[in-house]
Protein backbone atom coordinates (compact mmCIF):
# COMPACT_ATOMS: atom_id res chain seq x y z
CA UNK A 1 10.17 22.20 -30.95
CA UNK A 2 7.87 19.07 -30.93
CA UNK A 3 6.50 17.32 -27.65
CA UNK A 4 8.70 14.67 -28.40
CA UNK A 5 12.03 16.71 -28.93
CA UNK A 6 11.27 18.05 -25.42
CA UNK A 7 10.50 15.12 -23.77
CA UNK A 8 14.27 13.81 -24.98
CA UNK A 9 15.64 17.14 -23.27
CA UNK A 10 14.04 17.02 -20.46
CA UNK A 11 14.86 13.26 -19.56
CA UNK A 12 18.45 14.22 -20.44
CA UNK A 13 18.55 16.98 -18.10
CA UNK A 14 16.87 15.04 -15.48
CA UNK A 15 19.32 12.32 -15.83
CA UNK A 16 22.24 14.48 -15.48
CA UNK A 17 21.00 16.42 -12.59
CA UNK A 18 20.88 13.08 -10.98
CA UNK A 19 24.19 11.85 -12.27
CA UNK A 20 25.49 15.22 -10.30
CA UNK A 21 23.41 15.16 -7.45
CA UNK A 22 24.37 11.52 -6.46
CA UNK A 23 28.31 12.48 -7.10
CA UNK A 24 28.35 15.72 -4.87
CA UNK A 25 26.85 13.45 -1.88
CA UNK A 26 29.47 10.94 -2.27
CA UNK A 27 27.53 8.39 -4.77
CA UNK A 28 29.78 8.36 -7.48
CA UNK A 29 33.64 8.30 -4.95
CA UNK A 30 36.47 5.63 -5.03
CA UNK A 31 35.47 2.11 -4.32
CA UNK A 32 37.75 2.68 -1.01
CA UNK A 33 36.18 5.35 0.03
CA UNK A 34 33.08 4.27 0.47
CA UNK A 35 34.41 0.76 1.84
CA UNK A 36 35.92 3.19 4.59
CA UNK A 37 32.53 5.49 4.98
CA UNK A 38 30.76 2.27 5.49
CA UNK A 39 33.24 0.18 7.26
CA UNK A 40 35.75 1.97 9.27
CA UNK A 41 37.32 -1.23 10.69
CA UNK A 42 38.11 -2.25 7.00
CA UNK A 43 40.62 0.97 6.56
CA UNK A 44 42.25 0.50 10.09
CA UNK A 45 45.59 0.08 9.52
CA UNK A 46 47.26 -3.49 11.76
CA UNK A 47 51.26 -2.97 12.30
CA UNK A 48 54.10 -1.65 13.45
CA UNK A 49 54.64 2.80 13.07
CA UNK A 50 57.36 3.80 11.15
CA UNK A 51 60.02 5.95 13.16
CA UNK A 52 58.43 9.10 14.91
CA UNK A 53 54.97 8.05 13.34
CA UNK A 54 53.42 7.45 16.34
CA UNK A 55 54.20 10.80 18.16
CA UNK A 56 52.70 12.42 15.06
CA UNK A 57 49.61 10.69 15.34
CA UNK A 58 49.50 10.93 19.10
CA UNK A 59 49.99 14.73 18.78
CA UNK A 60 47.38 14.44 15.43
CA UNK A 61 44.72 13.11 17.56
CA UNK A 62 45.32 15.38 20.48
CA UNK A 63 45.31 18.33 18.46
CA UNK A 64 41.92 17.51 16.75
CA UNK A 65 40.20 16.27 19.82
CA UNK A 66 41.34 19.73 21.22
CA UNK A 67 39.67 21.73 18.13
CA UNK A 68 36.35 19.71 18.75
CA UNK A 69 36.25 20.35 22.00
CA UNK A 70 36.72 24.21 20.94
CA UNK A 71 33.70 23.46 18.67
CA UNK A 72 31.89 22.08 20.97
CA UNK A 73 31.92 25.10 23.55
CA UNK A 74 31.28 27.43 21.19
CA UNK A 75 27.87 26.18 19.92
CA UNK A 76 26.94 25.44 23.72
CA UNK A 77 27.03 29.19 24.56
């Protein structure tokens, strides 16, 4: 293999461990989904609920506030 064969590898590979590296920390997501990482505000949603949507988020919320709080004791210990 000559030095310059190997130097076309090895920029390849390089390339593509970037390429992966960037996508498995969120780089390479949906346009929206990094408008929403970035800019919470921007993915609020403005209206009315929808019948019995509101108890489920109510309950939602409650339930995951109550599973951080569970978190949350057990690393303080």
């Amino acid at each position: 293999m000559s030095i310059q064969t190997f130097n076309r590898c090895s920029i390849a590979l390089l390339l593509i461990a970037l390429v992966s590296g960037c996508s498995s920390i969120g780089l390479g997501a949906t346009e929206l989904a990094n408008e929403c990482k970035w800019n919470r505000s921007s993915c609020m949603h403005e209206g009315s609920y929808e019948p019995g949507e509101r108890d489920y988020a109510e309950q939602e919320a409650k339930d995951l506030n109550e599973a951080a709080s569970k978190r949350l004791r057990r690393s303080t210990r």
